[in-house]
Protein backbone atom coordinates (compact mmCIF):
# COMPACT_ATOMS: atom_id res chain seq x y z
CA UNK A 1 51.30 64.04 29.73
CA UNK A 2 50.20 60.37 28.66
CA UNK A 3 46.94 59.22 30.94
CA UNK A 4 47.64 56.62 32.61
CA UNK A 5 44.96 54.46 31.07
CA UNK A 6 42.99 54.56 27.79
CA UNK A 7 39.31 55.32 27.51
CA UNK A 8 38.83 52.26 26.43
CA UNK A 9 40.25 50.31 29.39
CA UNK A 10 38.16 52.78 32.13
CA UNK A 11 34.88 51.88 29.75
CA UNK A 12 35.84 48.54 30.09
CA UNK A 13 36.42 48.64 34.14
CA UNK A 14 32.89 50.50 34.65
CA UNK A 15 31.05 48.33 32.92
CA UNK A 16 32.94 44.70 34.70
CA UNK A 17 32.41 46.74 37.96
CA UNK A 18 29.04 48.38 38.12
CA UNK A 19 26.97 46.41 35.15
CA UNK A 20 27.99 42.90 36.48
CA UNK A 21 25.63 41.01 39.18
CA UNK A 22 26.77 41.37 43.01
CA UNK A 23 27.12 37.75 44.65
CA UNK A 24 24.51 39.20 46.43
CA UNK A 25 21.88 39.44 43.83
CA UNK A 26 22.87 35.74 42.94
CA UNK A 27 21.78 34.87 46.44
CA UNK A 28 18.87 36.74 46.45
CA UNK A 29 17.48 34.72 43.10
CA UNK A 30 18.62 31.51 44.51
CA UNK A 31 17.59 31.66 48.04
CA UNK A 32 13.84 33.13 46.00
CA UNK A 33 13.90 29.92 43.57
CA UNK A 34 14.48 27.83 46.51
CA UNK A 35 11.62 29.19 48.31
CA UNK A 36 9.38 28.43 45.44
CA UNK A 37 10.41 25.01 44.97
CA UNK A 38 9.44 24.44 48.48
CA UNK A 39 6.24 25.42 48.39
CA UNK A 40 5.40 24.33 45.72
CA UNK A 41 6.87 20.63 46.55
CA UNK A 42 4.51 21.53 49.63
CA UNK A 43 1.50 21.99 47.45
CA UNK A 44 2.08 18.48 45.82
CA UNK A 45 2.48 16.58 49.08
CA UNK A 46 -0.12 18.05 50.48
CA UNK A 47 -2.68 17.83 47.35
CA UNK A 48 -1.42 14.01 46.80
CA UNK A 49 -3.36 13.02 50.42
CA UNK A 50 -6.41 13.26 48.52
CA UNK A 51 -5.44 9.95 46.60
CA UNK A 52 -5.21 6.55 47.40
CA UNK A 53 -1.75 6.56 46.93
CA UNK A 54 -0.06 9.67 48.59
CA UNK A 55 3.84 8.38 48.72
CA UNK A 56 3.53 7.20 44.69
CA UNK A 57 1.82 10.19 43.91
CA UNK A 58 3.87 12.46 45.90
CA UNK A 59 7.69 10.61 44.00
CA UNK A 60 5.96 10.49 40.57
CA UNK A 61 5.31 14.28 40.91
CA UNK A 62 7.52 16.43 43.26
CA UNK A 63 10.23 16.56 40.04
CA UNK A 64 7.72 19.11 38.22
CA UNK A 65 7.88 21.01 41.02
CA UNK A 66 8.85 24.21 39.00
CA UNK A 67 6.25 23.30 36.51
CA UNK A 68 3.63 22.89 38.76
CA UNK A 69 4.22 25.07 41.31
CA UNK A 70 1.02 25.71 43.12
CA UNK A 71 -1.77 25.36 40.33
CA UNK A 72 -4.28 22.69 40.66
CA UNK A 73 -4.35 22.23 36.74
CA UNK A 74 -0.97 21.85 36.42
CA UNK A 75 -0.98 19.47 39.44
CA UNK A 76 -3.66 17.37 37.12
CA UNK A 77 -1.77 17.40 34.32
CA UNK A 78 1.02 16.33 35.17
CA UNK A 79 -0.36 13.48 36.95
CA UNK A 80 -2.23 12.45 34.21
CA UNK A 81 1.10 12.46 31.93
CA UNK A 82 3.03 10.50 34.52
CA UNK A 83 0.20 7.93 34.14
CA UNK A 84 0.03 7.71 30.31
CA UNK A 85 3.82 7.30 30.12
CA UNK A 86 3.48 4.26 32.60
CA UNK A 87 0.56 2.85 30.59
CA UNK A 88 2.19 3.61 27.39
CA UNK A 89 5.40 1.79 28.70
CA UNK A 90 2.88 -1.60 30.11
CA UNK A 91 1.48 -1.91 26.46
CA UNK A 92 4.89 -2.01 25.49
CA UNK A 93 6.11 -4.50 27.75
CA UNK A 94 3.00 -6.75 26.96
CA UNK A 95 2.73 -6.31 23.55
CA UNK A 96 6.41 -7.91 23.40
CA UNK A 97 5.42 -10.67 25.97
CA UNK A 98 2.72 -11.62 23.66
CA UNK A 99 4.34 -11.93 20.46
CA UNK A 100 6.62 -14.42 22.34
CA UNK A 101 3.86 -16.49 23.66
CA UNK A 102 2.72 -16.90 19.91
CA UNK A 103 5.15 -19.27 19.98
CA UNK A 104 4.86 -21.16 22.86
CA UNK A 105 2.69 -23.77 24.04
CA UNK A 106 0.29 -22.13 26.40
CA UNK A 107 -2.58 -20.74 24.29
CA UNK A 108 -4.47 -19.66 27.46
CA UNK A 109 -1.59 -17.17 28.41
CA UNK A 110 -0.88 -16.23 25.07
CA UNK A 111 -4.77 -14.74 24.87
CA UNK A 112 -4.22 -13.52 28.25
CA UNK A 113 -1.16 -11.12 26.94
CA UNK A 114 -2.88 -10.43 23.94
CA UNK A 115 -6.70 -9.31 25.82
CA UNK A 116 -4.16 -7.39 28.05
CA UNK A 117 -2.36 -5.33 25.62
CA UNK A 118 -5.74 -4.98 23.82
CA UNK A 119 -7.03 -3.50 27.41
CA UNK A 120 -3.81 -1.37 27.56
CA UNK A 121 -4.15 0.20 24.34
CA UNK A 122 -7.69 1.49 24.94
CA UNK A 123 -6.48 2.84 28.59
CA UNK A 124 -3.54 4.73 26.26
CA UNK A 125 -6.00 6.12 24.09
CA UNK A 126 -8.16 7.04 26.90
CA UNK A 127 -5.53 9.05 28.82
CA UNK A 128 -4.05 10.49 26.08
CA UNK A 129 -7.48 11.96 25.27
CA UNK A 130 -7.84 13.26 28.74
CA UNK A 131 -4.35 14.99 28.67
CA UNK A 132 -5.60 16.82 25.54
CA UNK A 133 -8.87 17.84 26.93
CA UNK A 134 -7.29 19.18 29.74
CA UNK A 135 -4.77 21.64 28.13
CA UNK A 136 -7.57 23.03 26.36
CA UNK A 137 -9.81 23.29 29.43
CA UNK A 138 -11.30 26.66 30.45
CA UNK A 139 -11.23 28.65 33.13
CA UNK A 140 -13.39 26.93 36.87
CA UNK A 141 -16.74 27.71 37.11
CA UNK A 142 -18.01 27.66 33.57
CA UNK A 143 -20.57 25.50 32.06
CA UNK A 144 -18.02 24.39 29.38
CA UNK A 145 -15.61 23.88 32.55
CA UNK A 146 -18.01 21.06 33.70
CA UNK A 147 -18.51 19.43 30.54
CA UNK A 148 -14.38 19.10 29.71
CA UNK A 149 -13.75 18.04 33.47
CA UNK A 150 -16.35 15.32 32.95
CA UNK A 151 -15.13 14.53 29.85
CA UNK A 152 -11.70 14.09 31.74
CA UNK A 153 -13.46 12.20 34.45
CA UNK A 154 -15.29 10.14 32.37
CA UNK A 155 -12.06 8.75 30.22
CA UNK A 156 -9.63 8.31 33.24
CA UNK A 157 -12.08 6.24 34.91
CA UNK A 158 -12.43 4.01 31.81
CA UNK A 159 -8.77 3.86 31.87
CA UNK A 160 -8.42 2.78 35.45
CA UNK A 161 -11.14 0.12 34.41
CA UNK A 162 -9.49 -1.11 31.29
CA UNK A 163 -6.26 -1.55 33.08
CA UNK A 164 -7.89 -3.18 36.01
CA UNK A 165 -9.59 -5.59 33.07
CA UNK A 166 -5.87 -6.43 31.51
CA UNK A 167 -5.21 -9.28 34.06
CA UNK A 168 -8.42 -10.83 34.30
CA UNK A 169 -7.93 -13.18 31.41
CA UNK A 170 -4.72 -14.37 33.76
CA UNK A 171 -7.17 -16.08 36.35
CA UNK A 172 -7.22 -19.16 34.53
CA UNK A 173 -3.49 -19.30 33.51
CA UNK A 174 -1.30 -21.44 35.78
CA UNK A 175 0.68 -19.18 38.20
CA UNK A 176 4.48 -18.67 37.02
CA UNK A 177 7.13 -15.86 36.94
CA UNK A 178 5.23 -14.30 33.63
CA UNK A 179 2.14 -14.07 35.08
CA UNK A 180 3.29 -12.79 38.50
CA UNK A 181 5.36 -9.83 36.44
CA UNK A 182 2.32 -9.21 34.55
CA UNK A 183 -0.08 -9.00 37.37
CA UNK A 184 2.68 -6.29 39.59
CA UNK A 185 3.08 -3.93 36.40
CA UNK A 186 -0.72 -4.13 36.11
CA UNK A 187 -1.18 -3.10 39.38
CA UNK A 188 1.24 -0.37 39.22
CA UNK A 189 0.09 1.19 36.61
CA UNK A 190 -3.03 1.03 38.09
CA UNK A 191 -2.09 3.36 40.97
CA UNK A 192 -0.87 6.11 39.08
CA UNK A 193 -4.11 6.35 37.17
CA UNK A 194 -5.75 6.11 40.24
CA UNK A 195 -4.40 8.70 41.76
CA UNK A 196 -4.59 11.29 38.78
CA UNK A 197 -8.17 10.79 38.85
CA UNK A 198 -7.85 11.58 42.26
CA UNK A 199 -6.55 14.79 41.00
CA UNK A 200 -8.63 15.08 38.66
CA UNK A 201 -12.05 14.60 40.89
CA UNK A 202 -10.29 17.48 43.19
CA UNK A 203 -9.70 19.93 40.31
CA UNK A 204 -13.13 19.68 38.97
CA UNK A 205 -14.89 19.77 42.56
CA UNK A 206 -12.96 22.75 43.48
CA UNK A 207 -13.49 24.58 39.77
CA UNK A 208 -17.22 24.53 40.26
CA UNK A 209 -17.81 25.47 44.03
């Protein structure tokens, strides 16, 4: 007598059957991956309190929640990334500004623009050199762990101060829609520098308890 089915087919019904992931299993991950994200959007909240800023930090960084999850590094780095691409992207925006005021008839805001984007350049530079020092940082506790945090330290600050420098040429340019846009950017950017130092500082303090 003919069976019924091939040997094929049956190896092909085992395997859909018993090899293929229960809806249950799916749950299981997701309801698991959800639990992570939460704490570790937890972990950012809770660590962005220590800067001036907690609501900007807190929106800037709760997207890299996966990336982050609850390491104190990661926390740093990322914050320090969000802040170069915002000072990256005010260089920009000045840099443009300026080469229009070349041609205009205000010479005072035309140096302003260009002392700013000069100011924004070095705080790119200075970041940027922070990020790299800190994916290349060692473990807490270390000797060499103090020296690259304060090397990280030491650059963000001068960031936060060249930035904070950009619109001080603006004090003697008349008040008008440029100068206004200039001086909120500034400002903004300011904030998320701020407060990756602020993770910064709390990273290093904790790595050498």
């Amino acid at each position: 007598m003919k069976p019924l089915f091939s040997v094929p087919f049956l190896t092909f019904l085992f395997f859909y059957f018993y090899s293929v992931p229960t809806l249950s299993s799916y749950v299981y991950d997701a309801s698991a991956t959800t639990t992570n994200v939460i704490n570790s959007t937890d972990f950012i909240r809770t660590s962005c309190y220590a800067t001036l800023y907690p609501d900007i930090c807190y929106t800037s960084l709760y997207g890299y929640a996966n990336a982050i999850q609850q390491d104190p590094a990661r926390l740093a780095r990322a914050a320090i990334s969000v802040s170069l691409s915002k000072a990256r992207n005010m260089a920009v925006y000045v840099s443009n500004l300026s080469r229009e005021a070349d041609y205009g008839a205000n010479p005072r805001a035309s140096a302003a623009l260009h002392d700013c984007f000069s100011n924004m350049g070095d705080a790119v530079d200075e970041i940027r050199g922070s990020l790299k020092q800190m994916q290349r940082v060692v473990a807490p506790g270390s000797e060499s762990f103090r020296f690259q945090m304060g090397n990280v330290q030491t650059w963000m600050s001068a960031a936060l101060t060249d930035e904070e420098t950009c619109t001080d040429g603006f004090e003697d340019v008349a008040d008008g829609p440029m100068k206004t846009e200039v001086c909120k950017r500034a400002a903004k950017v300011k904030k998320f520098t701020s407060n990756a130092l602020a993770l910064v500082n709390s990273y290093a303090e904790k790595g050498t308890m």
